[in-house]
C-alpha atoms as a PDB file:
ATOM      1  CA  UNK A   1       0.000   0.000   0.000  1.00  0.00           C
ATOM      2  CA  UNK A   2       1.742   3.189  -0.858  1.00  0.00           C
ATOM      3  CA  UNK A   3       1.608   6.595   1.083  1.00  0.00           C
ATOM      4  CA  UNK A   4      -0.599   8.372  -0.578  1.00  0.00           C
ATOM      5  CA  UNK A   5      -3.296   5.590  -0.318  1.00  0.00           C
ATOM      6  CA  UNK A   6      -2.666   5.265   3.833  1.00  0.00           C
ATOM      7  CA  UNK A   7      -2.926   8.887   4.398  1.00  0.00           C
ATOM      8  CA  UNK A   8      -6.168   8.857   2.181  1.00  0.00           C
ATOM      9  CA  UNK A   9      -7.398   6.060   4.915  1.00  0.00           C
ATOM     10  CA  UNK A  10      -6.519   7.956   7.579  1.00  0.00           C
ATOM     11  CA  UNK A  11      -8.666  10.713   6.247  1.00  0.00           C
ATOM     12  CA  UNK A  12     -11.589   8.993   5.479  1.00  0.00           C
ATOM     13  CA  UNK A  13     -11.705   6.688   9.194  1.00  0.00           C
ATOM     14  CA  UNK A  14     -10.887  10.912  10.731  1.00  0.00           C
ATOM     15  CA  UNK A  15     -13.856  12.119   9.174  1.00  0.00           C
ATOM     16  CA  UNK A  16     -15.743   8.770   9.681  1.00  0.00           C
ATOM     17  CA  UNK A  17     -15.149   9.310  13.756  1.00  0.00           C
ATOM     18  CA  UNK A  18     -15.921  12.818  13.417  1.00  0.00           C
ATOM     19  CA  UNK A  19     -19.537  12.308  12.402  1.00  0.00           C
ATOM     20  CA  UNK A  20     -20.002   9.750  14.250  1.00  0.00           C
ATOM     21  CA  UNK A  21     -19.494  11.925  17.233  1.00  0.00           C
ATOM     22  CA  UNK A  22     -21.651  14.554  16.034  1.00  0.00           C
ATOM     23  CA  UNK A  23     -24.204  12.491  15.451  1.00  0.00           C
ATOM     24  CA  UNK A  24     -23.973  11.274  19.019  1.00  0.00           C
ATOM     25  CA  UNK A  25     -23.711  15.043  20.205  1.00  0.00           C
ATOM     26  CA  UNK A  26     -26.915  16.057  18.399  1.00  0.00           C
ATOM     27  CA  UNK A  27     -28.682  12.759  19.315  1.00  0.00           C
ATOM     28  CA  UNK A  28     -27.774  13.840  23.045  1.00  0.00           C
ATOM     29  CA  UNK A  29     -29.336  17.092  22.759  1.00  0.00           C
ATOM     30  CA  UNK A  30     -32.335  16.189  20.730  1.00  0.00           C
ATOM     31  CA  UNK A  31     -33.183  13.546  23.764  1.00  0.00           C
ATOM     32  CA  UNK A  32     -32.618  16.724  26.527  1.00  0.00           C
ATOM     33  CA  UNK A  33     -34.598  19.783  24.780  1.00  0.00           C
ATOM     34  CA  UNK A  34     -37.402  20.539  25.989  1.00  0.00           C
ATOM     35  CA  UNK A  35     -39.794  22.804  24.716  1.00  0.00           C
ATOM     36  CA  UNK A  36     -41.950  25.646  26.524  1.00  0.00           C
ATOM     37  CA  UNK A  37     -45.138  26.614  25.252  1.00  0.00           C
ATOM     38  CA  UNK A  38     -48.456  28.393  26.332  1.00  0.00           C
ATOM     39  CA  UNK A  39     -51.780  26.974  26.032  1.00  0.00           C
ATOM     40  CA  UNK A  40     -52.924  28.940  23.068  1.00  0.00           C
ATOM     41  CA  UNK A  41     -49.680  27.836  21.341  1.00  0.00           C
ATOM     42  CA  UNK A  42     -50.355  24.260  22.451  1.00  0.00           C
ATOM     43  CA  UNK A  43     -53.750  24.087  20.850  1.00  0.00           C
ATOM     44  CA  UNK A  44     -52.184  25.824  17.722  1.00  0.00           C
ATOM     45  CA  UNK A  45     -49.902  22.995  17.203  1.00  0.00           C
ATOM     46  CA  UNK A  46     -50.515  19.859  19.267  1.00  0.00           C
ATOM     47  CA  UNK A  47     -47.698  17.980  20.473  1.00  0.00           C
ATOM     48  CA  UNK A  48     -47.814  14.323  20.637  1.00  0.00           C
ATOM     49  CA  UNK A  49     -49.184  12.180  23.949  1.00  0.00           C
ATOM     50  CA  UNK A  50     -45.659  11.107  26.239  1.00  0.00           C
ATOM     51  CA  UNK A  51     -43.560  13.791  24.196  1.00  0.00           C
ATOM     52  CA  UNK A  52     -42.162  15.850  27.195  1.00  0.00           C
ATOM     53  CA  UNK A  53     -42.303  19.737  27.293  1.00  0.00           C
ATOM     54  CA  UNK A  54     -43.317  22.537  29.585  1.00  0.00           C
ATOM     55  CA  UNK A  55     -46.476  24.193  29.381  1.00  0.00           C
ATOM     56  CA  UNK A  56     -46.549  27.949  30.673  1.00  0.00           C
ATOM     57  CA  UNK A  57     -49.246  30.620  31.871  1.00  0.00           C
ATOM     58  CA  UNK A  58     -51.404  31.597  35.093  1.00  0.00           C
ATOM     59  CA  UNK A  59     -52.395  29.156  37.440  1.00  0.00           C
ATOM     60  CA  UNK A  60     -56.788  30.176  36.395  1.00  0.00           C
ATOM     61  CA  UNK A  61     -59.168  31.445  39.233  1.00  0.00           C
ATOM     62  CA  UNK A  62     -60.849  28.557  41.014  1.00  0.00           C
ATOM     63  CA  UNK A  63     -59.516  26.076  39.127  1.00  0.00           C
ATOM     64  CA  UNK A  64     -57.230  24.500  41.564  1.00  0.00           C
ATOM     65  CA  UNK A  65     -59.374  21.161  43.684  1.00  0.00           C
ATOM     66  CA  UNK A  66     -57.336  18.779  45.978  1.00  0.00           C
ATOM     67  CA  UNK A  67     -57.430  15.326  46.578  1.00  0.00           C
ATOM     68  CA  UNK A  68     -55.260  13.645  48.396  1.00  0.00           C
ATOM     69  CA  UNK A  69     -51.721  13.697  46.207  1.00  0.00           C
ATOM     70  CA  UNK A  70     -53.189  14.399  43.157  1.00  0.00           C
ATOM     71  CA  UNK A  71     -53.918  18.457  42.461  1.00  0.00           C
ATOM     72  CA  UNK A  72     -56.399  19.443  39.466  1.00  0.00           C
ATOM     73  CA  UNK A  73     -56.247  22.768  38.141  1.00  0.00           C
ATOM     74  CA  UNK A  74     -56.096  25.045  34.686  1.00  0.00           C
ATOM     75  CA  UNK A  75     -53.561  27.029  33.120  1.00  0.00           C
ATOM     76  CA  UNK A  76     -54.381  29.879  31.137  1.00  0.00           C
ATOM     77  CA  UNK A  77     -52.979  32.710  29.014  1.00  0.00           C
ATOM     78  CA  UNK A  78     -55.934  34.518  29.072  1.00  0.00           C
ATOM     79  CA  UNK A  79     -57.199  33.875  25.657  1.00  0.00           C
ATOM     80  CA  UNK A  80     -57.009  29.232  25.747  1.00  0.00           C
ATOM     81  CA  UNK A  81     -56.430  26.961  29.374  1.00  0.00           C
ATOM     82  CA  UNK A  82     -55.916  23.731  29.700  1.00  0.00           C
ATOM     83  CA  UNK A  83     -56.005  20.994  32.501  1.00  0.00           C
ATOM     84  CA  UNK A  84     -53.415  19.960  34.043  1.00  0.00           C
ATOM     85  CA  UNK A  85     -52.610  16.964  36.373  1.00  0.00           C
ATOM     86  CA  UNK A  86     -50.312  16.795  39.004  1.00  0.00           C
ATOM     87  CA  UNK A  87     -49.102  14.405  41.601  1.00  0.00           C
ATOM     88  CA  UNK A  88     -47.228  15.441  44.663  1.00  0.00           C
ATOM     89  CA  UNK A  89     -46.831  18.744  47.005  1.00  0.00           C
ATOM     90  CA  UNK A  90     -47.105  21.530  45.294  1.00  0.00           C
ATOM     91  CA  UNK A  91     -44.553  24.589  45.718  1.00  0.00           C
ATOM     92  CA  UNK A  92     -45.105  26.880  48.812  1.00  0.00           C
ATOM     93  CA  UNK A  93     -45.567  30.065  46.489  1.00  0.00           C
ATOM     94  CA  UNK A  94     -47.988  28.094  44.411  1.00  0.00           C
ATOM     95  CA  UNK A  95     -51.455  29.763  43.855  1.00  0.00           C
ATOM     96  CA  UNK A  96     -54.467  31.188  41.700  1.00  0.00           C
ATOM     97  CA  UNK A  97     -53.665  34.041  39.439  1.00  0.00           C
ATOM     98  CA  UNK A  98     -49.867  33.490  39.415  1.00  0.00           C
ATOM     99  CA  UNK A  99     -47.602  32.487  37.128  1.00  0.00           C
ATOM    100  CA  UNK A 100     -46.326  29.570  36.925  1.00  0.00           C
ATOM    101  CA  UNK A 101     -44.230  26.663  34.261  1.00  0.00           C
ATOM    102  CA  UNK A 102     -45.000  22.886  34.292  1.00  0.00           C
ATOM    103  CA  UNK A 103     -43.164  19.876  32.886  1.00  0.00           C
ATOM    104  CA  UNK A 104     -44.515  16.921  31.863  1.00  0.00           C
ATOM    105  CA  UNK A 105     -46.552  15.392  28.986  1.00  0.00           C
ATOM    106  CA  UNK A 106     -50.269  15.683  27.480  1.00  0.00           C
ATOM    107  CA  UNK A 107     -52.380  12.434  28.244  1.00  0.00           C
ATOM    108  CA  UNK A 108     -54.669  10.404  26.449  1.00  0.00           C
ATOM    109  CA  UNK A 109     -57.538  12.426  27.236  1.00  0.00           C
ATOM    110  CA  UNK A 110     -56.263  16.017  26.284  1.00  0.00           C
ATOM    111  CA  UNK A 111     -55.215  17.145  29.858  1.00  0.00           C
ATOM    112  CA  UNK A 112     -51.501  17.632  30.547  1.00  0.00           C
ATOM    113  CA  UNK A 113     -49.672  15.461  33.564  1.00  0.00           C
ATOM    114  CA  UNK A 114     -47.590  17.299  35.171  1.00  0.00           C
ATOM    115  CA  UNK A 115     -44.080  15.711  36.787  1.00  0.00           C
ATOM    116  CA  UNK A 116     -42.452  19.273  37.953  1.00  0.00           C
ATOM    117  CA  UNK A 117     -44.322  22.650  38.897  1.00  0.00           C
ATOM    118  CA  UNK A 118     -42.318  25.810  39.472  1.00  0.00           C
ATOM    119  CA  UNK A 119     -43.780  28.682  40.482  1.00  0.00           C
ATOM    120  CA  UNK A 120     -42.323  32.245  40.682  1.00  0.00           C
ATOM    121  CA  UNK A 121     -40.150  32.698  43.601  1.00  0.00           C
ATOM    122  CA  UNK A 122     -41.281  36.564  44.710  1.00  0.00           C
ATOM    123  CA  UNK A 123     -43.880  39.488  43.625  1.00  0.00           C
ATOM    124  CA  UNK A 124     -42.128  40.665  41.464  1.00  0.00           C
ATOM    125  CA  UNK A 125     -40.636  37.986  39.071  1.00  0.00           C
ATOM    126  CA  UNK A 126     -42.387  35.722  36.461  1.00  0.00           C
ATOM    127  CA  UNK A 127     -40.990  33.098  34.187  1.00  0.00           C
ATOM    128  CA  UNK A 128     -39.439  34.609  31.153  1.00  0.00           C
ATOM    129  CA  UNK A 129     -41.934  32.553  28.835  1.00  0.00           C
ATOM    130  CA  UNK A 130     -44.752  33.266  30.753  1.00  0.00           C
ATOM    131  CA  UNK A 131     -43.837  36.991  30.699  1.00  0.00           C
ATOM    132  CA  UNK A 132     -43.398  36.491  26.801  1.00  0.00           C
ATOM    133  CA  UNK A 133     -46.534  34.635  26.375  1.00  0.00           C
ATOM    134  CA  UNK A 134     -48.816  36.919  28.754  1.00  0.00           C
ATOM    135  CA  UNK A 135     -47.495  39.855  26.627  1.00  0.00           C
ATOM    136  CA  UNK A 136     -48.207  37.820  23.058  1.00  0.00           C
ATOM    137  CA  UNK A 137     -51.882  37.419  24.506  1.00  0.00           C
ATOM    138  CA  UNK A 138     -51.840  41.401  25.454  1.00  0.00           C
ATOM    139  CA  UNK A 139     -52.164  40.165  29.081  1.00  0.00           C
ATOM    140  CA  UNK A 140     -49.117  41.699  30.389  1.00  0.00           C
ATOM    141  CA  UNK A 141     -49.470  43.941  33.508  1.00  0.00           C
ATOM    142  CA  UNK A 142     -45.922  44.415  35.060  1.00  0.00           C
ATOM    143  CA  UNK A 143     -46.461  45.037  38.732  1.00  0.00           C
ATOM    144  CA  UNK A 144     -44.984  48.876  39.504  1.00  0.00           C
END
């Protein structure tokens, strides 16, 4: 085999690894992203049942029932909600008219189950894609 042909393989197997390790790279990120969207933007383009994402908004007016573990309530933008599922203790801060971002997936039946609920941490702060999605609706009221 002469030198010009073994440097040519050495080329082709460098480039081979390198895509193959791109490929894993991207694979790894695809598997990790997930996506935030409000419930207007939900109903706009459905995602599929078990496909993980977070769903933001306000936590709607007296739409928030107890039992036991499991908590029932709606998340709205102001203009679409949606019910969401969740079971476990909810966050201290967590209440009606507030913002607030869940994770988790939409179920068989239309409702999203929830696996993580954060809400804001103070008066004076909301989620960045809450605040973007309250202003979209022409929602947004900034508190002075």
């Amino acid at each position: 085999m002469t030198r010009k042909r073994q440097r040519l393989i050495f080329v082709l197997l460098g480039l081979l690894m390198l895509s193959a390790a791109t490929a894993l790279v991207l694979s790894a990120f695809r598997q990790n992203i997930v996506f935030f969207f409000s419930p207007t933007d939900l109903l706009a383009s459905p995602q599929p049942s078990g496909h993980d994402f977070r769903l933001g908004g306000l936590v709607e007016q007296g739409s928030v029932s107890k039992d036991g573990e499991n908590v029932r309530f709606r998340i709205t933008d102001k203009k679409n909600a949606l019910a969401v599922v969740y079971r476990g203790v909810l966050p201290d801060l967590f209440r009606e008219n507030q913002g607030v971002v869940v994770e988790g997936s939409l179920a068989a039946d239309g409702s999203f189950t929830a696996t993580t609920v954060l809400a804001k941490h103070d008066e004076k702060y909301m989620p960045p894609e809450v605040a973007a999605a309250l202003k979209k609706a022409g929602e947004w009221r900034p508190t002075q």
